[in-house]
C-alpha atoms as a PDB file:
ATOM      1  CA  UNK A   1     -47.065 -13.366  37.215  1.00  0.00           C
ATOM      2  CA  UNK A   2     -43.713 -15.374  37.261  1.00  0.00           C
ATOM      3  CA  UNK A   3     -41.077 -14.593  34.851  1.00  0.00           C
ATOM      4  CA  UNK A   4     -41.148 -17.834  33.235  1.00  0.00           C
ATOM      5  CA  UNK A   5     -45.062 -17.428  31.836  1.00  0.00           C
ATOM      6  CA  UNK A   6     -44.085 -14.818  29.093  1.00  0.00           C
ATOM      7  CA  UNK A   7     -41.544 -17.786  27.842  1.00  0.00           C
ATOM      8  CA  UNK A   8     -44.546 -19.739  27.847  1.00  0.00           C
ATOM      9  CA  UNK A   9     -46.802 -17.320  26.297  1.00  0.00           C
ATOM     10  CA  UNK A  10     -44.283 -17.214  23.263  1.00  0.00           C
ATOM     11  CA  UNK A  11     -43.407 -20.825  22.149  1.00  0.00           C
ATOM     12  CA  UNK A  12     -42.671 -19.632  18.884  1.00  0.00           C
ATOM     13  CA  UNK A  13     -40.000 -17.531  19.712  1.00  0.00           C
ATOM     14  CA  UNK A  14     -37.755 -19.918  21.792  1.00  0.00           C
ATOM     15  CA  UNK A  15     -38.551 -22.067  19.249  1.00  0.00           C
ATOM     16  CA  UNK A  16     -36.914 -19.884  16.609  1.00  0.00           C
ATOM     17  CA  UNK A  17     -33.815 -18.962  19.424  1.00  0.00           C
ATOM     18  CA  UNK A  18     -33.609 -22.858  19.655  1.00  0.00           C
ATOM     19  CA  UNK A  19     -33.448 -23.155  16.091  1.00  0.00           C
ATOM     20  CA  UNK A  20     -31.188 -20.063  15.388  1.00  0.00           C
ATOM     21  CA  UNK A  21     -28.616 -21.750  18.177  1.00  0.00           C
ATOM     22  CA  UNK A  22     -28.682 -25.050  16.624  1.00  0.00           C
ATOM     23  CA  UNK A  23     -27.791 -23.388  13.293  1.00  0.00           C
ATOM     24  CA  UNK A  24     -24.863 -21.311  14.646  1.00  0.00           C
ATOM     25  CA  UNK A  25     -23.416 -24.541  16.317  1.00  0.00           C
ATOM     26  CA  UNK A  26     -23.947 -26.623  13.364  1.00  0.00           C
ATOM     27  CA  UNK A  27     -22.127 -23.667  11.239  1.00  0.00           C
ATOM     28  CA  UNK A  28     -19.349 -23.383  13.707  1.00  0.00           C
ATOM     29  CA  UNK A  29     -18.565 -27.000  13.860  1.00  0.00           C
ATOM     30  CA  UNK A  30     -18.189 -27.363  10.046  1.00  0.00           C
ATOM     31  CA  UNK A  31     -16.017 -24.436   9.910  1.00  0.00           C
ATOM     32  CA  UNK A  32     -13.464 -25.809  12.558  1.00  0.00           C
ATOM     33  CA  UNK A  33     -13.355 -29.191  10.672  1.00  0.00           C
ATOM     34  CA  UNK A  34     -13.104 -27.669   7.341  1.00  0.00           C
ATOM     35  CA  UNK A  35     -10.539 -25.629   8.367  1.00  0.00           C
ATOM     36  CA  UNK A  36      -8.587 -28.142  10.528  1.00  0.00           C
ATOM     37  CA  UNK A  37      -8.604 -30.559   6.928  1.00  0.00           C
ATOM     38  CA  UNK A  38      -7.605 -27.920   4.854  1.00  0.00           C
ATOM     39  CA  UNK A  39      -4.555 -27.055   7.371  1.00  0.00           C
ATOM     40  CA  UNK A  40      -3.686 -30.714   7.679  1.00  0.00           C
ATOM     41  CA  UNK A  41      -3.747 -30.905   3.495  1.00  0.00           C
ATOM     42  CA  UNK A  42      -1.644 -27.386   2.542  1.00  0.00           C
ATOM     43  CA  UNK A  43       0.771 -29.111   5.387  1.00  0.00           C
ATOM     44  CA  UNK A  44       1.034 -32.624   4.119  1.00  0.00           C
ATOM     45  CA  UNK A  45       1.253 -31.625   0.176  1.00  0.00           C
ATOM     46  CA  UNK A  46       4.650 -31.025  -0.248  1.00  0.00           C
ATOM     47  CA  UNK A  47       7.343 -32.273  -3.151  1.00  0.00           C
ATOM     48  CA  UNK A  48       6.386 -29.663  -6.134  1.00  0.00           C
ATOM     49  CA  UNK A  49       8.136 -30.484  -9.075  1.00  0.00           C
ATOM     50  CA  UNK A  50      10.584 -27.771 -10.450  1.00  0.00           C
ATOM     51  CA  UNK A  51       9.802 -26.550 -13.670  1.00  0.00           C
ATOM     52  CA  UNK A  52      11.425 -24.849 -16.836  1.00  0.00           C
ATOM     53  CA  UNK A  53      11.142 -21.320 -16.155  1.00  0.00           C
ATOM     54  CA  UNK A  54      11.912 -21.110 -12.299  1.00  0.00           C
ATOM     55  CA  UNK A  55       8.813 -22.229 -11.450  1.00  0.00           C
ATOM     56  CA  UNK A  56       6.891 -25.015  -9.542  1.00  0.00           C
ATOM     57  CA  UNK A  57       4.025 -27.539 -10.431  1.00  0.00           C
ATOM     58  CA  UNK A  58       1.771 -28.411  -7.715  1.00  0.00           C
ATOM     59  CA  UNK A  59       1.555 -31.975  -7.080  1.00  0.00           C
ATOM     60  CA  UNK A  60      -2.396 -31.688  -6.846  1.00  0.00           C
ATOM     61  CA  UNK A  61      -2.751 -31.638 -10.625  1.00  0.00           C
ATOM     62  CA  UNK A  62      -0.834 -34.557 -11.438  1.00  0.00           C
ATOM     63  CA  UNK A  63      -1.868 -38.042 -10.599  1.00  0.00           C
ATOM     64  CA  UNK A  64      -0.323 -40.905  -8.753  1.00  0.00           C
ATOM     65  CA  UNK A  65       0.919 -43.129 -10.362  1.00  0.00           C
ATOM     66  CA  UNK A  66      -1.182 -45.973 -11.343  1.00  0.00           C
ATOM     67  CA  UNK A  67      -3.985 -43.722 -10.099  1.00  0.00           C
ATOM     68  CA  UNK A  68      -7.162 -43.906 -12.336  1.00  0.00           C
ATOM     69  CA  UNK A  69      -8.352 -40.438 -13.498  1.00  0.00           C
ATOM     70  CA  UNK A  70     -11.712 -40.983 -11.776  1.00  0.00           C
ATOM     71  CA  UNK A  71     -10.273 -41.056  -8.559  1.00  0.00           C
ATOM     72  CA  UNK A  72      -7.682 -38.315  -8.661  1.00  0.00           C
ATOM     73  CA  UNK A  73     -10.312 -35.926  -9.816  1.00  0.00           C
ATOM     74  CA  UNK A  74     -13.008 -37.359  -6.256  1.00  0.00           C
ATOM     75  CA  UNK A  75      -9.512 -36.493  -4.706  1.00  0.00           C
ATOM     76  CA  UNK A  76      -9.075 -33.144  -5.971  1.00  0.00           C
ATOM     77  CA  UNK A  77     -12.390 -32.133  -5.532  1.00  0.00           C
ATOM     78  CA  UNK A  78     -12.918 -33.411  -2.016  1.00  0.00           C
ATOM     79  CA  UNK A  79     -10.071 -30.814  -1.236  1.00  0.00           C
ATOM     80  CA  UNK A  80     -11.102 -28.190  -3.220  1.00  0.00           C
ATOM     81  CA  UNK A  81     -14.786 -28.710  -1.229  1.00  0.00           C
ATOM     82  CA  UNK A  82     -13.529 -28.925   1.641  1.00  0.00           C
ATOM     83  CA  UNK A  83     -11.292 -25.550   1.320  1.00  0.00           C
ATOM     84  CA  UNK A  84     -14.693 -23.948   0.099  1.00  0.00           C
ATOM     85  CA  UNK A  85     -16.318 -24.278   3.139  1.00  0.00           C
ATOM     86  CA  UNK A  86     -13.584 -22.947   5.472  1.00  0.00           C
ATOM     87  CA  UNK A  87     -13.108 -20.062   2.995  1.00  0.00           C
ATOM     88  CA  UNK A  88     -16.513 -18.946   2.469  1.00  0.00           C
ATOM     89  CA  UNK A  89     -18.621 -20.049   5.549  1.00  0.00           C
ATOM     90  CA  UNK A  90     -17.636 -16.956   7.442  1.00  0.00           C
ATOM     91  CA  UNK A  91     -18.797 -14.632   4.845  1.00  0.00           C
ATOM     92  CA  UNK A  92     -21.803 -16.998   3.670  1.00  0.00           C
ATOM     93  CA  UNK A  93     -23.333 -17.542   7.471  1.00  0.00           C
ATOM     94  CA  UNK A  94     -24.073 -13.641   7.259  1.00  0.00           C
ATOM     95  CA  UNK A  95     -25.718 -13.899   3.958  1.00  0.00           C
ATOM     96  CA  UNK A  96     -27.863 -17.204   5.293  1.00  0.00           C
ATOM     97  CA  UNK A  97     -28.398 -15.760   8.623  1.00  0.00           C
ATOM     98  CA  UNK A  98     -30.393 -12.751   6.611  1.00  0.00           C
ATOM     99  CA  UNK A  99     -31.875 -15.335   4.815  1.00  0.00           C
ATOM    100  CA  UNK A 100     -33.535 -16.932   7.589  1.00  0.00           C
ATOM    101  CA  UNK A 101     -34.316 -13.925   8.909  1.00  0.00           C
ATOM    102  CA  UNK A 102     -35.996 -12.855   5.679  1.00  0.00           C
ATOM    103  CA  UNK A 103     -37.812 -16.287   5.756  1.00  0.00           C
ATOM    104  CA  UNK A 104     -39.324 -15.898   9.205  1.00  0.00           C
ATOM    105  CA  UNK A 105     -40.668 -12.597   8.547  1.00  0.00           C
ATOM    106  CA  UNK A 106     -42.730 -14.206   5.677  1.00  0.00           C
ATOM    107  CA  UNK A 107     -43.679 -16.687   8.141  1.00  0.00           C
ATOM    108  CA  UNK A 108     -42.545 -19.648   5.786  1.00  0.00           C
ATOM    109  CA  UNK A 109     -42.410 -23.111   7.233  1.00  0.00           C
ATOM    110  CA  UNK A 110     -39.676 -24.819   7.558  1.00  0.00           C
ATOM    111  CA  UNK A 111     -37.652 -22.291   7.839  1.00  0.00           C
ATOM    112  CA  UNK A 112     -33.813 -24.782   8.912  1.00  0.00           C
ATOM    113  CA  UNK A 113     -34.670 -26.755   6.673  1.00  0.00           C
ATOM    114  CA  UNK A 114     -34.587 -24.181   3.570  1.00  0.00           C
ATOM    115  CA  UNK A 115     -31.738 -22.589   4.879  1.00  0.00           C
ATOM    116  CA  UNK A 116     -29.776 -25.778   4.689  1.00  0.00           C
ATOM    117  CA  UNK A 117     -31.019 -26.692   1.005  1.00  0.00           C
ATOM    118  CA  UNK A 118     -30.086 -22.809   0.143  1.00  0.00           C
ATOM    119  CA  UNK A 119     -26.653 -23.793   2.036  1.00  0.00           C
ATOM    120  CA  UNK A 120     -26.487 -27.093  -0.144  1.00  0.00           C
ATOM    121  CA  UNK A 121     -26.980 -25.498  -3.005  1.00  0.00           C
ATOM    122  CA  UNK A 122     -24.838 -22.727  -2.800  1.00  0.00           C
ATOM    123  CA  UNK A 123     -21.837 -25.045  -2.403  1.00  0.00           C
ATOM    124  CA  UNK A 124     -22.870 -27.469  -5.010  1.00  0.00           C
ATOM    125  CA  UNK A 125     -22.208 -24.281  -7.472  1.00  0.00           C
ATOM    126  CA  UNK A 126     -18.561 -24.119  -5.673  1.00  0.00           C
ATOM    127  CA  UNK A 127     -18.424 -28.155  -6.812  1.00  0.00           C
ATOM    128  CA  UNK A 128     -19.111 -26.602 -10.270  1.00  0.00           C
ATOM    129  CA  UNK A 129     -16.270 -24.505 -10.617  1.00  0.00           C
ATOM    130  CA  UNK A 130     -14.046 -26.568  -8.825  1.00  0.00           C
ATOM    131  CA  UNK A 131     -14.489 -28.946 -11.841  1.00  0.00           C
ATOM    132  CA  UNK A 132     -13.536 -26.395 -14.116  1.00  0.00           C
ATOM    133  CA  UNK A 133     -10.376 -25.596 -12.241  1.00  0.00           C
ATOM    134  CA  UNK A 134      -9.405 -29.120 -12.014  1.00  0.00           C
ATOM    135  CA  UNK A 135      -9.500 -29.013 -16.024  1.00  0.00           C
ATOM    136  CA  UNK A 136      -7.724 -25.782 -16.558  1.00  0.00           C
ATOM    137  CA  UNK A 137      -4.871 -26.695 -13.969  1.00  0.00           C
ATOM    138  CA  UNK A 138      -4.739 -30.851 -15.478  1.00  0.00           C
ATOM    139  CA  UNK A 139      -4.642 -28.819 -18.672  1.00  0.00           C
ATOM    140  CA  UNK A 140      -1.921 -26.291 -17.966  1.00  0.00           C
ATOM    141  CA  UNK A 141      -0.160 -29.476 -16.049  1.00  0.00           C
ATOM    142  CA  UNK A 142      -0.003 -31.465 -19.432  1.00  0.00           C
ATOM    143  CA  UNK A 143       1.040 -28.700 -21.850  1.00  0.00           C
ATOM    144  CA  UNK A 144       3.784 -27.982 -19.493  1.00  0.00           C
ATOM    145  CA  UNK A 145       5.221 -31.434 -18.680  1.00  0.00           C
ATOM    146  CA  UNK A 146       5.471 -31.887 -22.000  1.00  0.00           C
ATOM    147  CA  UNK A 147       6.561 -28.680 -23.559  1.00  0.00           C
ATOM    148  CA  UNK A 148      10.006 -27.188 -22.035  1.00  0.00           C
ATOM    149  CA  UNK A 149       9.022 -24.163 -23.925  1.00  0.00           C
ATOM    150  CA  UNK A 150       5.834 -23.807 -23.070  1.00  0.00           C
ATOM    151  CA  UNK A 151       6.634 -24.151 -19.136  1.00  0.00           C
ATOM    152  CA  UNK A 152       9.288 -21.519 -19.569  1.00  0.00           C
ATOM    153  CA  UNK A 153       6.241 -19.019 -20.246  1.00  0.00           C
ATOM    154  CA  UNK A 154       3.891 -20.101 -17.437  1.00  0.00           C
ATOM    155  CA  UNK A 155       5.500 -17.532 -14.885  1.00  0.00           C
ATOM    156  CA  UNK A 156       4.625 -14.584 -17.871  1.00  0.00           C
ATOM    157  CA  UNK A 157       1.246 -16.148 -18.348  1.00  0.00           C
ATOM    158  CA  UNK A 158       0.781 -15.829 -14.463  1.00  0.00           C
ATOM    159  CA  UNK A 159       1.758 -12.270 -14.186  1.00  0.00           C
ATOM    160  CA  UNK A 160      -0.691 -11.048 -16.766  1.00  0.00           C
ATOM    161  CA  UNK A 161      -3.263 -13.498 -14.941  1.00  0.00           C
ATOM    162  CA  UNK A 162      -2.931 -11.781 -12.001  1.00  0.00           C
ATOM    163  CA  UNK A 163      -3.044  -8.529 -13.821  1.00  0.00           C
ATOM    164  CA  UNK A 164      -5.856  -9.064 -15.030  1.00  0.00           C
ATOM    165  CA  UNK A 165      -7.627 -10.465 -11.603  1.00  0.00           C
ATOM    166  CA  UNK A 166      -6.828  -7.049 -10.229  1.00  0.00           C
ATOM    167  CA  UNK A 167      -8.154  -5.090 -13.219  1.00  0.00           C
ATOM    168  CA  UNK A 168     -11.596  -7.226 -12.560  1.00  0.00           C
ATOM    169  CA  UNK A 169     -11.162  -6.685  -8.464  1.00  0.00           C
ATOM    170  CA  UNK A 170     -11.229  -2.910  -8.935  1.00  0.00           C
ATOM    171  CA  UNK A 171     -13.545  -2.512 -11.507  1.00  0.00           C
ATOM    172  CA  UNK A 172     -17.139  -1.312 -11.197  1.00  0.00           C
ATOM    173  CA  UNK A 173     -18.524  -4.524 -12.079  1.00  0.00           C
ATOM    174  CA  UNK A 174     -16.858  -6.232  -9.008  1.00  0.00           C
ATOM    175  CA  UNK A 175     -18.336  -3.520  -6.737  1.00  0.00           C
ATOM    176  CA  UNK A 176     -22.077  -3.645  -8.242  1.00  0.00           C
ATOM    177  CA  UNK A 177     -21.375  -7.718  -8.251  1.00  0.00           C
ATOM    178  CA  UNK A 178     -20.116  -7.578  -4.357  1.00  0.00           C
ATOM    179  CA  UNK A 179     -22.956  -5.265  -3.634  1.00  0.00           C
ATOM    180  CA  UNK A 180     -25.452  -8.383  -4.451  1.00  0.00           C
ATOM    181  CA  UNK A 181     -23.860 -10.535  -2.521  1.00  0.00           C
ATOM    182  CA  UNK A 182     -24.009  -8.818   0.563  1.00  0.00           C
ATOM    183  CA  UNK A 183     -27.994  -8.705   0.376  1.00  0.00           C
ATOM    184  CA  UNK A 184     -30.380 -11.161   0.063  1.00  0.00           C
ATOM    185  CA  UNK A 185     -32.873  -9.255  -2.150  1.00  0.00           C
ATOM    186  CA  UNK A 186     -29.994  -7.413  -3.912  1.00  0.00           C
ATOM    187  CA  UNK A 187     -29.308 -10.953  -5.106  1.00  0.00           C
ATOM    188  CA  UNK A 188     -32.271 -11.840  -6.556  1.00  0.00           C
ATOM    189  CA  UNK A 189     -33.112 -14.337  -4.516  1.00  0.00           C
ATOM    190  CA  UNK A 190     -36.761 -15.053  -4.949  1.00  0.00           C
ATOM    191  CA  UNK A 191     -37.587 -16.492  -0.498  1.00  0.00           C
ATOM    192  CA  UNK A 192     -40.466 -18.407  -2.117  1.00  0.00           C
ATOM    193  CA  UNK A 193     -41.882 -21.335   0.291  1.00  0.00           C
ATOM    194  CA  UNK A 194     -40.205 -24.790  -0.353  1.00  0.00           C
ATOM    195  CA  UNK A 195     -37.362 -26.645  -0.732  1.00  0.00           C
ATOM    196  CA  UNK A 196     -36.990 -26.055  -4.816  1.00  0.00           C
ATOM    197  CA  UNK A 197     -37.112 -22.473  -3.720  1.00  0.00           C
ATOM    198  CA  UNK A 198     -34.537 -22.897  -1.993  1.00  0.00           C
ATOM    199  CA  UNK A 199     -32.487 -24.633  -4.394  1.00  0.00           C
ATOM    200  CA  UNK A 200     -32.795 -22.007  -6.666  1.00  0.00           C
ATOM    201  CA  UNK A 201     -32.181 -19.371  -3.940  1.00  0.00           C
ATOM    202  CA  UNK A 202     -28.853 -21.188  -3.355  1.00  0.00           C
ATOM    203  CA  UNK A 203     -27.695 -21.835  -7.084  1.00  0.00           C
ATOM    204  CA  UNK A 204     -28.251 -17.822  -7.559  1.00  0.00           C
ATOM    205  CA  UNK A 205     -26.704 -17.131  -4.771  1.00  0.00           C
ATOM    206  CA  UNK A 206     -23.806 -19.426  -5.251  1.00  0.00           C
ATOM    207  CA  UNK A 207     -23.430 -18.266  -9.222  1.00  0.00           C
ATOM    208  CA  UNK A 208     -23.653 -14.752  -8.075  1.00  0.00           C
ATOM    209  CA  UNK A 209     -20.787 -15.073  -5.152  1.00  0.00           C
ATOM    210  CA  UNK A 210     -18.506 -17.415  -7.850  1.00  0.00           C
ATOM    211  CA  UNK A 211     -18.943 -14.578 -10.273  1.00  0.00           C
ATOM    212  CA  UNK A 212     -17.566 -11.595  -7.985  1.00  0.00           C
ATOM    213  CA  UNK A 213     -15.319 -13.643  -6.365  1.00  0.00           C
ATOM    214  CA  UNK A 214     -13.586 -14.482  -9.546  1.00  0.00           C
ATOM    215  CA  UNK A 215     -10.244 -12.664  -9.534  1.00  0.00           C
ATOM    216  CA  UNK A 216      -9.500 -13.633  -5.913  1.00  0.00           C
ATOM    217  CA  UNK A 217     -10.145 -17.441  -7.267  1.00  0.00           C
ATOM    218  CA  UNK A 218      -7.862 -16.857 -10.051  1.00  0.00           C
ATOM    219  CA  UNK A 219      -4.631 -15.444  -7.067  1.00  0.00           C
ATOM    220  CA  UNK A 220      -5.699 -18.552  -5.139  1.00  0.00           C
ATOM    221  CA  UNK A 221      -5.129 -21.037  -8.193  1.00  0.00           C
ATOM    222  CA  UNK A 222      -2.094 -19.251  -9.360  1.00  0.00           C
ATOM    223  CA  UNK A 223      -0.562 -18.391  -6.116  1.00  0.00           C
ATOM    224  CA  UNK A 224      -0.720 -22.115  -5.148  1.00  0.00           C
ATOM    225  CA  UNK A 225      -4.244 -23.310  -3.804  1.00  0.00           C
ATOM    226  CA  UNK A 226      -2.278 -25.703  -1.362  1.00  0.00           C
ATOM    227  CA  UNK A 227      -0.186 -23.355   0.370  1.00  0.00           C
ATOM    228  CA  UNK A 228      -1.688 -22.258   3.308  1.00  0.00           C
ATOM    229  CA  UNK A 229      -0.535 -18.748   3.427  1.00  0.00           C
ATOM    230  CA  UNK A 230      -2.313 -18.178   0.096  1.00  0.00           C
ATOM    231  CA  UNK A 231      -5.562 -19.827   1.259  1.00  0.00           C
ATOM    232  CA  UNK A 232      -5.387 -17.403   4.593  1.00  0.00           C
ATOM    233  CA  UNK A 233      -4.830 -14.312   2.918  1.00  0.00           C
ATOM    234  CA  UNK A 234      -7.405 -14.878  -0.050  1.00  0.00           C
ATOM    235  CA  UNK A 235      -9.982 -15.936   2.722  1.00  0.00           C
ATOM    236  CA  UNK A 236      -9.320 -13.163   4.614  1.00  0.00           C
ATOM    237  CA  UNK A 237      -9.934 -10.894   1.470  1.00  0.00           C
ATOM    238  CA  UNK A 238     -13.114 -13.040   0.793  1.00  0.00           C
ATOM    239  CA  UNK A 239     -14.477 -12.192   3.908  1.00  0.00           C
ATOM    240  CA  UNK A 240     -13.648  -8.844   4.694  1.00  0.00           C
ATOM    241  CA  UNK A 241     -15.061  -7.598   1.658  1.00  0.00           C
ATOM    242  CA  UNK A 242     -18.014  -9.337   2.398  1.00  0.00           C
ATOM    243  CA  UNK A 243     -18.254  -7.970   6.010  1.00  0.00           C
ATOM    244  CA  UNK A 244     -16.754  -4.798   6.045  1.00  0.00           C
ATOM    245  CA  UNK A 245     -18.471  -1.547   6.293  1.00  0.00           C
ATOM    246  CA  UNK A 246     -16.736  -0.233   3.857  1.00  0.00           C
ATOM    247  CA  UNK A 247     -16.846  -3.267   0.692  1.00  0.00           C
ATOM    248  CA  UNK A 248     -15.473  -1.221  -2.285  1.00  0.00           C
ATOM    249  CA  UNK A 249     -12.443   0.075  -0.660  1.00  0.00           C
ATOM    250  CA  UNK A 250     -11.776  -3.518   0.444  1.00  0.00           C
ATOM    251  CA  UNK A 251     -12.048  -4.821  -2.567  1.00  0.00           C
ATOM    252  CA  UNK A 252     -10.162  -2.565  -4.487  1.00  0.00           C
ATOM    253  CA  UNK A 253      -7.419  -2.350  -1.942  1.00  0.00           C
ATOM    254  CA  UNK A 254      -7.452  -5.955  -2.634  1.00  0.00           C
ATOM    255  CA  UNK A 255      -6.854  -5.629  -6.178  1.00  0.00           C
ATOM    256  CA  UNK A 256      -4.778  -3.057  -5.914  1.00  0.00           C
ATOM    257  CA  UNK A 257      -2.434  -5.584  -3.945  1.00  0.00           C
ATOM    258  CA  UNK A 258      -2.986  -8.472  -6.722  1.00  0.00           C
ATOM    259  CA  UNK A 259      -1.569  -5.629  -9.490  1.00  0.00           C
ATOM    260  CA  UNK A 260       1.415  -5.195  -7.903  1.00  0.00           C
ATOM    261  CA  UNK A 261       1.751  -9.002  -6.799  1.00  0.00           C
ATOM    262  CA  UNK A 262       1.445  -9.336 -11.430  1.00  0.00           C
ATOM    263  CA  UNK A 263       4.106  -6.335 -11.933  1.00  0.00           C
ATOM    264  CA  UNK A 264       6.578  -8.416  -9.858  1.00  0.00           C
ATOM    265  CA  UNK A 265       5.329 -11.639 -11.395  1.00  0.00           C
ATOM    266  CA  UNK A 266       5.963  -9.806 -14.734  1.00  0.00           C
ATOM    267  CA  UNK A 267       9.273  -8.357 -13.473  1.00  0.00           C
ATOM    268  CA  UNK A 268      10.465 -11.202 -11.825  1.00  0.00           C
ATOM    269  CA  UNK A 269      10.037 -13.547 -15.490  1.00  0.00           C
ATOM    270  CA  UNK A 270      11.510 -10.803 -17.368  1.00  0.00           C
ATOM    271  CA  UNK A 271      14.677 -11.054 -15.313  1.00  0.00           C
ATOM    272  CA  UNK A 272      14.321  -7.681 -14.199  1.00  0.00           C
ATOM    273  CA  UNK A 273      14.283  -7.923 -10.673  1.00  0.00           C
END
């Protein structure tokens, strides 16, 4: 017997090793361009405006001038998108990788093409909430370019902000909420055949992972989303919690980190320190 007729005996599985190396190219490929836009973008976005208070406004909330409202907002949130995939692919290709996995055990068809929809949908959640921080931060923008007063208390507001996204980073509820999200059945998600299973798979999946990563959106937004060292170091949090052996001393480290980071916002306003 040669040692090419087992191959043959088994077309399923190189098959599935075809497919499974397809995926991880496809995965690494988007993560090098994701990352390589959201690089060039926290390097070109410079010029923050100074504010009342000793504090800066990010030019990403504002529009150009002339600039209709329609198109600053496709702007924003092709960032923000793009940012989401370099951020959470590395923790999310474990999650879909189990997912396939799962999938293939059940012997469902179409197996890529599921994990893709799941994939689609998980981000189009991420779309979701980046709408919602496009309001909040336009919001926040508005009150403060008008308001002198108002701007002058933005650096107190952020301190207690941040306070409070370490409260929710060490709390139980972020370590039974992280626990989901590093297991597909922990999650909920349902593995039934087809592509509207899939959807929903990826929607609870993606509600589930916005939900517990909460707080370390809320240091991203506040600690600038376009400066790169605060897109590293909350993606690095993102995915070691995810990954790690050992997710709720991760996590809580992490908030334990975005306390302190509050106390010196806090300080720092009070003109303590």
């Amino acid at each position: 017997m040669s040692a090419l007729e087992p191959d043959r005996a088994r077309p399923g599985a190189r098959t599935a090793g075809s497919s499974d190396r397809a995926f991880l190219v496809a995965v690494a490929l988007a993560f090098v361009a994701a990352s390589a836009a959201t690089v060039h973008w926290c390097t070109a976005m410079t010029g923050d405006m100074p504010m009342p208070g000793g504090w800066t406004l990010s030019m990403i909330w504002m529009p150009m001038p002339g600039q209709p409202w329609l198109g600053a907002a496709a702007g924003f949130l092709g960032m923000w998108m793009v940012m989401m995939v370099a951020m959470m692919q590395p923790s999310l290709v474990a999650m879909l990788w189990d997912y396939r996995r799962a999938l293939r055990t059940r012997a469902t068809p179409g197996t890529g093409v599921m994990t893709a929809v799941a994939g689609a949908a998980y981000f189009t959640v991420w779309l979701g909430v980046g709408f919602v921080a496009l309001g909040l931060g336009t919001e926040v923008a508005a009150v403060a370019m008008r308001s002198p007063e108002m701007a002058r208390l933005a650096p107190f507001a952020a301190g207690v902000a941040l306070l409070l996204a370490g409260a929710f980073q060490i709390s139980g509820f972020k370590v039974r909420q992280l626990a989901r999200c590093r297991d597909a059945r922990a999650c909920g998600l349902a593995l039934t055949a087809g592509a509207a299973g899939a959807w929903r798979d990826g929607l609870r999946f993606g509600a589930r992972c916005s939900l517990c990563c909460a707080g370390l959106m809320a240091v991203l937004l506040l600690g600038g989303m376009m400066r790169l060292t605060t897109v590293v170091v909350v993606a690095a949090a993102i995915t070691v919690e995810r990954l790690a052996p050992w997710p709720a001393l991760a996590a809580r480290a992490a908030g334990l980190l975005v306390v302190a980071a509050g106390t010196l916002t806090l300080a720092r306003a009070a003109g303590l320190i």
